[in-house]
PDB file of N, CA and C in Angstrom:
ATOM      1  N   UNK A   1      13.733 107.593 235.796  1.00  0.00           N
ATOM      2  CA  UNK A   1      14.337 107.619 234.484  1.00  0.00           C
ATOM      3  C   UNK A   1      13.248 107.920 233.457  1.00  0.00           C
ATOM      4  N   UNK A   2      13.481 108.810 233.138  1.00  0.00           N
ATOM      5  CA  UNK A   2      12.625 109.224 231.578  1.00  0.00           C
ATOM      6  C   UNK A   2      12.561 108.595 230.116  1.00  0.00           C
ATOM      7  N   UNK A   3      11.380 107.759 230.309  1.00  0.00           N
ATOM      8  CA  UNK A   3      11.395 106.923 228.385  1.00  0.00           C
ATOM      9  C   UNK A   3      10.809 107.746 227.553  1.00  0.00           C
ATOM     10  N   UNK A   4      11.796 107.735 226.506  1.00  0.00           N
ATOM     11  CA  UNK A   4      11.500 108.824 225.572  1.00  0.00           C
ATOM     12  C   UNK A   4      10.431 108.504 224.650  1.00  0.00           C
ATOM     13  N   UNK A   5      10.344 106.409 224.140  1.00  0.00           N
ATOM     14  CA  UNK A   5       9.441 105.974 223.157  1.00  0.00           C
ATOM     15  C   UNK A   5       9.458 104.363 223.882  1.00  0.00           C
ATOM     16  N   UNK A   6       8.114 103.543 223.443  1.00  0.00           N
ATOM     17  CA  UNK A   6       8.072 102.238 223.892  1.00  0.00           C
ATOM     18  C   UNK A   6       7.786 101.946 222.446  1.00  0.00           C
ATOM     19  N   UNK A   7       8.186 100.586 222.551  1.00  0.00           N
ATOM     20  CA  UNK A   7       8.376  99.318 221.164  1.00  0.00           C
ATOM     21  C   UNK A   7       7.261  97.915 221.879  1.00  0.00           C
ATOM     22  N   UNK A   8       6.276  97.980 221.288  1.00  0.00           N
ATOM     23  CA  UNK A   8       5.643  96.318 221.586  1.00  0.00           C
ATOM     24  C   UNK A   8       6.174  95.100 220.842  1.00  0.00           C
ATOM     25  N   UNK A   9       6.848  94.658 221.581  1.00  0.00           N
ATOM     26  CA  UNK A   9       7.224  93.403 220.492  1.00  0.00           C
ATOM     27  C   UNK A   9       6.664  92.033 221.208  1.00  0.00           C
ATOM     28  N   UNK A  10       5.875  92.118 221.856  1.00  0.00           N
ATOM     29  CA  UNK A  10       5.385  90.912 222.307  1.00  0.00           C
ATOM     30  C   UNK A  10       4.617  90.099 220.912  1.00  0.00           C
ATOM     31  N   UNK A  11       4.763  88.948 220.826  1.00  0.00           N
ATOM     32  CA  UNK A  11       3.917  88.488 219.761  1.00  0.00           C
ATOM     33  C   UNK A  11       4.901  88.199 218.683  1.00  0.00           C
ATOM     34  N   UNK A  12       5.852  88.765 218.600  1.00  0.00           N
ATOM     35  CA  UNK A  12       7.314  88.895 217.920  1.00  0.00           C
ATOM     36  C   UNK A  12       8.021  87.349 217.680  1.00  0.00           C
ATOM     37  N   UNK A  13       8.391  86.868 216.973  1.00  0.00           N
ATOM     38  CA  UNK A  13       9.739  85.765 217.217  1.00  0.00           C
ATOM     39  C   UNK A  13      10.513  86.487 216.468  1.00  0.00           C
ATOM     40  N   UNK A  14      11.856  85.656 217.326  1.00  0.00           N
ATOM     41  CA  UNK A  14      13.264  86.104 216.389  1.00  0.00           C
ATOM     42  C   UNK A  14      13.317  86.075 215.313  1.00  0.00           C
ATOM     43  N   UNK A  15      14.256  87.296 214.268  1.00  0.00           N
ATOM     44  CA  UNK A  15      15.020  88.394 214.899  1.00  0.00           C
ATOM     45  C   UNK A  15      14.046  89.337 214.848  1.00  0.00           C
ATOM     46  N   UNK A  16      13.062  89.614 214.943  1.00  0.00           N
ATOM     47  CA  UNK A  16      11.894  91.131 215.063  1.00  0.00           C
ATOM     48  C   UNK A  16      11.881  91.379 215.698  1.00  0.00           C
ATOM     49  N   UNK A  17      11.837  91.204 217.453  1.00  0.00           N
ATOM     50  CA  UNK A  17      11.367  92.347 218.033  1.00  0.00           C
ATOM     51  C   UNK A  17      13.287  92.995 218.128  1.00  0.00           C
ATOM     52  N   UNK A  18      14.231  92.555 218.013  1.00  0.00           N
ATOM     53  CA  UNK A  18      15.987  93.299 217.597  1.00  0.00           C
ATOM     54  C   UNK A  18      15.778  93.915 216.504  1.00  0.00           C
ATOM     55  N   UNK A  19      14.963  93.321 215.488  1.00  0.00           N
ATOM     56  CA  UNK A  19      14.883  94.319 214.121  1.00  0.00           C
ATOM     57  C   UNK A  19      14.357  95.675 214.410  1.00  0.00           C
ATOM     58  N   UNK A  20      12.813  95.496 214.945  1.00  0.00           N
ATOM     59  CA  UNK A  20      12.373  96.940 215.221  1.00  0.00           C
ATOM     60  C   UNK A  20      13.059  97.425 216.215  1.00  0.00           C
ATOM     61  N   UNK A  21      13.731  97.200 217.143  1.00  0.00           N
ATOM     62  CA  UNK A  21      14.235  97.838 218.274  1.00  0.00           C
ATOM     63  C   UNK A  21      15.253  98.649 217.511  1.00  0.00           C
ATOM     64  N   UNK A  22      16.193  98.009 216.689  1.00  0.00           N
ATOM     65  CA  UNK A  22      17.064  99.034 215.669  1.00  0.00           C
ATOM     66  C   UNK A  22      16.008  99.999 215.214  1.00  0.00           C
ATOM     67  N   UNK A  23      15.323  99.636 214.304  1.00  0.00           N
ATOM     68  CA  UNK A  23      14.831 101.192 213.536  1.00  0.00           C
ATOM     69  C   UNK A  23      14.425 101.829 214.445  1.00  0.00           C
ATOM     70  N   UNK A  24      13.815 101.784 215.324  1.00  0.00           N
ATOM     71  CA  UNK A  24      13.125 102.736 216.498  1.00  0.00           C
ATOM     72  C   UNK A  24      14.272 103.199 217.166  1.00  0.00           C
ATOM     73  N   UNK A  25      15.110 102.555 218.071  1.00  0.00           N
ATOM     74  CA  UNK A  25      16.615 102.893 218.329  1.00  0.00           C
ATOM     75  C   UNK A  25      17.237 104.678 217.114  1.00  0.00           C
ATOM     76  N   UNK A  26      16.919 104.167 215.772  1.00  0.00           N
ATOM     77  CA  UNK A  26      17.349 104.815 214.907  1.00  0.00           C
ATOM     78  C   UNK A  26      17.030 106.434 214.609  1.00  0.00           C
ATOM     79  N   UNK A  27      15.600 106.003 215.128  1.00  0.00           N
ATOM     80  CA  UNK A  27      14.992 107.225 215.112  1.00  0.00           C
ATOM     81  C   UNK A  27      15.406 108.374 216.495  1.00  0.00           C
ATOM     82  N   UNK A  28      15.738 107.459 217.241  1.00  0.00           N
ATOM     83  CA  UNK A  28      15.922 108.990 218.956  1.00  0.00           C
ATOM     84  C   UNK A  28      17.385 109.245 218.349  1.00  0.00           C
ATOM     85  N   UNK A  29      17.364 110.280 220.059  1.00  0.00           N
ATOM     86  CA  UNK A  29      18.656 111.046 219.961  1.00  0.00           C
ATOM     87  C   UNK A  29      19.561 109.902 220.871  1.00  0.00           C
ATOM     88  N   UNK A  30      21.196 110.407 220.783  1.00  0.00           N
ATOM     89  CA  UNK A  30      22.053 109.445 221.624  1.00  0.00           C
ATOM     90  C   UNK A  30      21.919 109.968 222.968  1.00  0.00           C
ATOM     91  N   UNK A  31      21.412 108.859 223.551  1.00  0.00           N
ATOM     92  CA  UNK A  31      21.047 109.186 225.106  1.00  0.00           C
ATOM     93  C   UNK A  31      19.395 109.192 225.735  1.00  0.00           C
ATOM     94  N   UNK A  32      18.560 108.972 224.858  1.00  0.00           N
ATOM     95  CA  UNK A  32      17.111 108.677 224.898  1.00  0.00           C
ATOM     96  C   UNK A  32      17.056 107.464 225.070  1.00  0.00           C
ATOM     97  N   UNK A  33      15.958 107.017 225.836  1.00  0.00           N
ATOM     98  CA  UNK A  33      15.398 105.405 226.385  1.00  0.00           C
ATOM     99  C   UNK A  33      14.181 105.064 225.540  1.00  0.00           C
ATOM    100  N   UNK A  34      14.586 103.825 225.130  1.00  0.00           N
ATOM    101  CA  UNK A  34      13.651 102.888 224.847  1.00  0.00           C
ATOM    102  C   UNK A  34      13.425 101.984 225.372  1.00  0.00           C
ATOM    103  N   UNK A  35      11.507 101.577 226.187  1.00  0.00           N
ATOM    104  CA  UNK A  35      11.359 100.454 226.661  1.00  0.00           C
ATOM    105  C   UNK A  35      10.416  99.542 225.618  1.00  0.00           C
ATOM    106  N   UNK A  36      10.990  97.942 225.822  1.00  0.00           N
ATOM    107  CA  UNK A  36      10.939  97.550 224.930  1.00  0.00           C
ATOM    108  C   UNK A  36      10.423  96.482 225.633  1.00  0.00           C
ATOM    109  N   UNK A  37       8.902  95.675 225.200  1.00  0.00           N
ATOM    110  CA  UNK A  37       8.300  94.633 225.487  1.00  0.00           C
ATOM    111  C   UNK A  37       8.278  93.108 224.239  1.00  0.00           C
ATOM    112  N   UNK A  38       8.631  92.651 225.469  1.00  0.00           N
ATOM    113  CA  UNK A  38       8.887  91.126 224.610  1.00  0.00           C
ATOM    114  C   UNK A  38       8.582  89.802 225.320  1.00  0.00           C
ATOM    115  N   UNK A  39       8.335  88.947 224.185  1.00  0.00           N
ATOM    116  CA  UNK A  39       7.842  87.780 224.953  1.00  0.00           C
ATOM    117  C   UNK A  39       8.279  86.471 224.291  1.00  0.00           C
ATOM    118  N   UNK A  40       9.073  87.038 223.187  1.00  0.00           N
ATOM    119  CA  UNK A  40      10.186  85.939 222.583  1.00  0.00           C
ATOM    120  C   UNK A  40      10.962  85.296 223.673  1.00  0.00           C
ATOM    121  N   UNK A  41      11.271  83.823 223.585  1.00  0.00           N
ATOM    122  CA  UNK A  41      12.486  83.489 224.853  1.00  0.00           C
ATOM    123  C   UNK A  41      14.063  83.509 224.364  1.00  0.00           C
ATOM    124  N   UNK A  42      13.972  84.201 223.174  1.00  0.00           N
ATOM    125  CA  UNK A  42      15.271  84.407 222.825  1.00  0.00           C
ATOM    126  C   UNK A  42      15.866  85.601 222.771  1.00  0.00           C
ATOM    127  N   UNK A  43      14.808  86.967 223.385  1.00  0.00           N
ATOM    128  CA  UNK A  43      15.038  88.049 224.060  1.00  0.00           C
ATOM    129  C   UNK A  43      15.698  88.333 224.426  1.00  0.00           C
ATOM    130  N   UNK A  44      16.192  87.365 225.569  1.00  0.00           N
ATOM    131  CA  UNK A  44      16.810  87.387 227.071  1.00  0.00           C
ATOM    132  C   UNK A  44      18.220  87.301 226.344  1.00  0.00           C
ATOM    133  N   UNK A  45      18.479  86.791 225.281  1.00  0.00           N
ATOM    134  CA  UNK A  45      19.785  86.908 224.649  1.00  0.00           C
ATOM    135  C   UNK A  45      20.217  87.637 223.766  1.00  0.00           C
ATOM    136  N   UNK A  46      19.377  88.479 223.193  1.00  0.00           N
ATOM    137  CA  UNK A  46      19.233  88.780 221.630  1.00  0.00           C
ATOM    138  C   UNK A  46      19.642  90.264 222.094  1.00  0.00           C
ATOM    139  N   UNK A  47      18.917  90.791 222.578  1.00  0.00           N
ATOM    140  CA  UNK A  47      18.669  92.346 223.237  1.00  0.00           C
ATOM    141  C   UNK A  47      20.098  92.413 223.937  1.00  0.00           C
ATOM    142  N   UNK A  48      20.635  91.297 225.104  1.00  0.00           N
ATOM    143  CA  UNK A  48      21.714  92.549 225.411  1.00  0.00           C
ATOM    144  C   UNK A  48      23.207  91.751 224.349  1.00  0.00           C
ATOM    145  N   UNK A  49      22.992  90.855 223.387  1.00  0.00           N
ATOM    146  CA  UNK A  49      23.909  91.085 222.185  1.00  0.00           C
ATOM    147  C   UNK A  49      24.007  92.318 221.385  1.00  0.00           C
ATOM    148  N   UNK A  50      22.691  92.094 221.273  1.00  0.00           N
ATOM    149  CA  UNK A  50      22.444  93.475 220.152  1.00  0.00           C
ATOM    150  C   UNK A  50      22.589  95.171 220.611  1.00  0.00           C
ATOM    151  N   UNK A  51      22.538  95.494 222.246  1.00  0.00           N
ATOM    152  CA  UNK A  51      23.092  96.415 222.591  1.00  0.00           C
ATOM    153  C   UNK A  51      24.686  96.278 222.595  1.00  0.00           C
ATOM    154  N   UNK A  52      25.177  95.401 223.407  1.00  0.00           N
ATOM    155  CA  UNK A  52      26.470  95.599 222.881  1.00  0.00           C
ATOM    156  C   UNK A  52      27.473  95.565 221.608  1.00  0.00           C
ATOM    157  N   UNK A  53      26.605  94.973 220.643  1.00  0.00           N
ATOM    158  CA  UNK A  53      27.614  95.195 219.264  1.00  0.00           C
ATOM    159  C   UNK A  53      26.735  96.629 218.850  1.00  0.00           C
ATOM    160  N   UNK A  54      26.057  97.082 218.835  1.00  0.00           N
ATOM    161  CA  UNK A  54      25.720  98.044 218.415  1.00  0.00           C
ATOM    162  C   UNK A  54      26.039  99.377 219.004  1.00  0.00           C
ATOM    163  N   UNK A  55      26.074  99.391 220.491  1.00  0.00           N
ATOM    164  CA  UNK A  55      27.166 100.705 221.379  1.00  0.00           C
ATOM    165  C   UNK A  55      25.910 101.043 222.191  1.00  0.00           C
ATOM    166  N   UNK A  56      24.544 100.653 222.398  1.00  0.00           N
ATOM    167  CA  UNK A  56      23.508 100.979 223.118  1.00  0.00           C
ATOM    168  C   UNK A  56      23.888 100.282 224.762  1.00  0.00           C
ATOM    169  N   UNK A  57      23.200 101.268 225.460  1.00  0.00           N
ATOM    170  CA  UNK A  57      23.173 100.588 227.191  1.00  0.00           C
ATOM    171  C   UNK A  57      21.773 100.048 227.290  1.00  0.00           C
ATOM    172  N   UNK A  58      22.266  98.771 227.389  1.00  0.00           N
ATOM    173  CA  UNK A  58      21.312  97.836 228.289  1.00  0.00           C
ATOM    174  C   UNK A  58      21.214  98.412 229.740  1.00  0.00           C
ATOM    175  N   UNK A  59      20.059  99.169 230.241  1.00  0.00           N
ATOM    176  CA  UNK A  59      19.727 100.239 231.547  1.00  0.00           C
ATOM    177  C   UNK A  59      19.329  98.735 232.491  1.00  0.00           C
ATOM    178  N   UNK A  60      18.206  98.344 231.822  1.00  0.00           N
ATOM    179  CA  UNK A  60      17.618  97.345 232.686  1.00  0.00           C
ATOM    180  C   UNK A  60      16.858  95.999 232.124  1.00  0.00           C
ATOM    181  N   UNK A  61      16.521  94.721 232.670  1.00  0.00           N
ATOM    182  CA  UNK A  61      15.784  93.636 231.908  1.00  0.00           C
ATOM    183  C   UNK A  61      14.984  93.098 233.303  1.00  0.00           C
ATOM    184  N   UNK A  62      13.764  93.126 233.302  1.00  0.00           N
ATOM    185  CA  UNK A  62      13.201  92.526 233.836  1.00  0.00           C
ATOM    186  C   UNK A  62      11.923  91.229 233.165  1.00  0.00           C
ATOM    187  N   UNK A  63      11.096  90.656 234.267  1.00  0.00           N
ATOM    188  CA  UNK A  63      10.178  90.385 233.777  1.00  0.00           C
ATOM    189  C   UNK A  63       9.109  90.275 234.450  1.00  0.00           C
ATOM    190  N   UNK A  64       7.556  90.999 233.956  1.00  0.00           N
ATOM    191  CA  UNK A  64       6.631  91.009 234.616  1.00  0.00           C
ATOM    192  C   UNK A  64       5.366  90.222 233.834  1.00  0.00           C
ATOM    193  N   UNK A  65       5.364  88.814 234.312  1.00  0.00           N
ATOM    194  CA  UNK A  65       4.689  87.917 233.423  1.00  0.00           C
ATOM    195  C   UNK A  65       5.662  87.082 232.917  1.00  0.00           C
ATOM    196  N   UNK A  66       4.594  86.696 232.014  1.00  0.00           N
ATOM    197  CA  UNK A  66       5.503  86.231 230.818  1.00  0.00           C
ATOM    198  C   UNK A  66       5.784  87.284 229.624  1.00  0.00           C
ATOM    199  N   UNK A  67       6.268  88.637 230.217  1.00  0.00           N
ATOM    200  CA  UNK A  67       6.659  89.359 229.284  1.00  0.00           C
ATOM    201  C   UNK A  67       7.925  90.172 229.773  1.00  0.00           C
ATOM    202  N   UNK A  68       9.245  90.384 228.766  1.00  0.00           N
ATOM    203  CA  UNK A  68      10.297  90.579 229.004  1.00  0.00           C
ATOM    204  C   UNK A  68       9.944  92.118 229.234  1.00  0.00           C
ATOM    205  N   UNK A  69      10.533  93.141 230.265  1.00  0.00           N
ATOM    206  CA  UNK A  69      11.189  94.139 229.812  1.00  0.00           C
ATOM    207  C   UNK A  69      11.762  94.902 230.198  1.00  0.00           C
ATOM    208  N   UNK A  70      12.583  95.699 228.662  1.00  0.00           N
ATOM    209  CA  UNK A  70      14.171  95.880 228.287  1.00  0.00           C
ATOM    210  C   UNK A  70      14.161  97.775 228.736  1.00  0.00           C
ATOM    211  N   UNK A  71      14.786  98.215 229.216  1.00  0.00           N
ATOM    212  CA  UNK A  71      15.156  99.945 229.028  1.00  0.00           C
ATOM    213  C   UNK A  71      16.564  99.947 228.324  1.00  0.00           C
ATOM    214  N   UNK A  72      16.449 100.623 227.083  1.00  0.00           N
ATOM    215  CA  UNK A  72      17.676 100.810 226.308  1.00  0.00           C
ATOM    216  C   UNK A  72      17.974 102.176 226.180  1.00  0.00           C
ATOM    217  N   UNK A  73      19.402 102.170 226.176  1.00  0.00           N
ATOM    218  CA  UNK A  73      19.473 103.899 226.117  1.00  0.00           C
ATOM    219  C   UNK A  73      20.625 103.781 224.966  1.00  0.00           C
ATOM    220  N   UNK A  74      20.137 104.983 223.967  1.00  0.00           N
ATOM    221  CA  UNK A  74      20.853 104.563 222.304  1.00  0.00           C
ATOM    222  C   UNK A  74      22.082 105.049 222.925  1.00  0.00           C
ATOM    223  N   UNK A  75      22.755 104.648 222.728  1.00  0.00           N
ATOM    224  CA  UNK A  75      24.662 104.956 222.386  1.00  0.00           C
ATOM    225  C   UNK A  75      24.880 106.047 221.265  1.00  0.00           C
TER     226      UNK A  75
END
């Protein structure tokens, strides 16, 4: 799968690393991936809310560490 742009949001607390994930989100085309690093523990909830009210696919969530991460593909 091809990522078009990555977002660091580690270091982030809620709602920032969802805030920047929108504007960056904002900037691709519909159908481009964003992977998105996080280390908020409210991530794990925030990200696939915020893809689904917003129309984005949650692709994937893992975690390697103690760091979340997200592949989003804009809607």
């Amino acid at each position: 799968m091809d990522v078009t742009a990555e977002l660091d949001a580690v270091g982030l607390l809620c709602p920032l690393p969802v805030l920047k994930a929108r504007k960056r989100l904002s900037q691709l085309a519909t159908g481009e991936v964003l992977r998105i690093l996080a280390d908020d523990p409210a991530a794990v909830i925030d990200v696939p809310h915020f893809c689904n009210e917003a129309g984005h696919q949650l692709l994937s969530m893992q975690d390697e560490g103690a760091v979340q991460i997200y592949l989003v593909r804009r809607g």
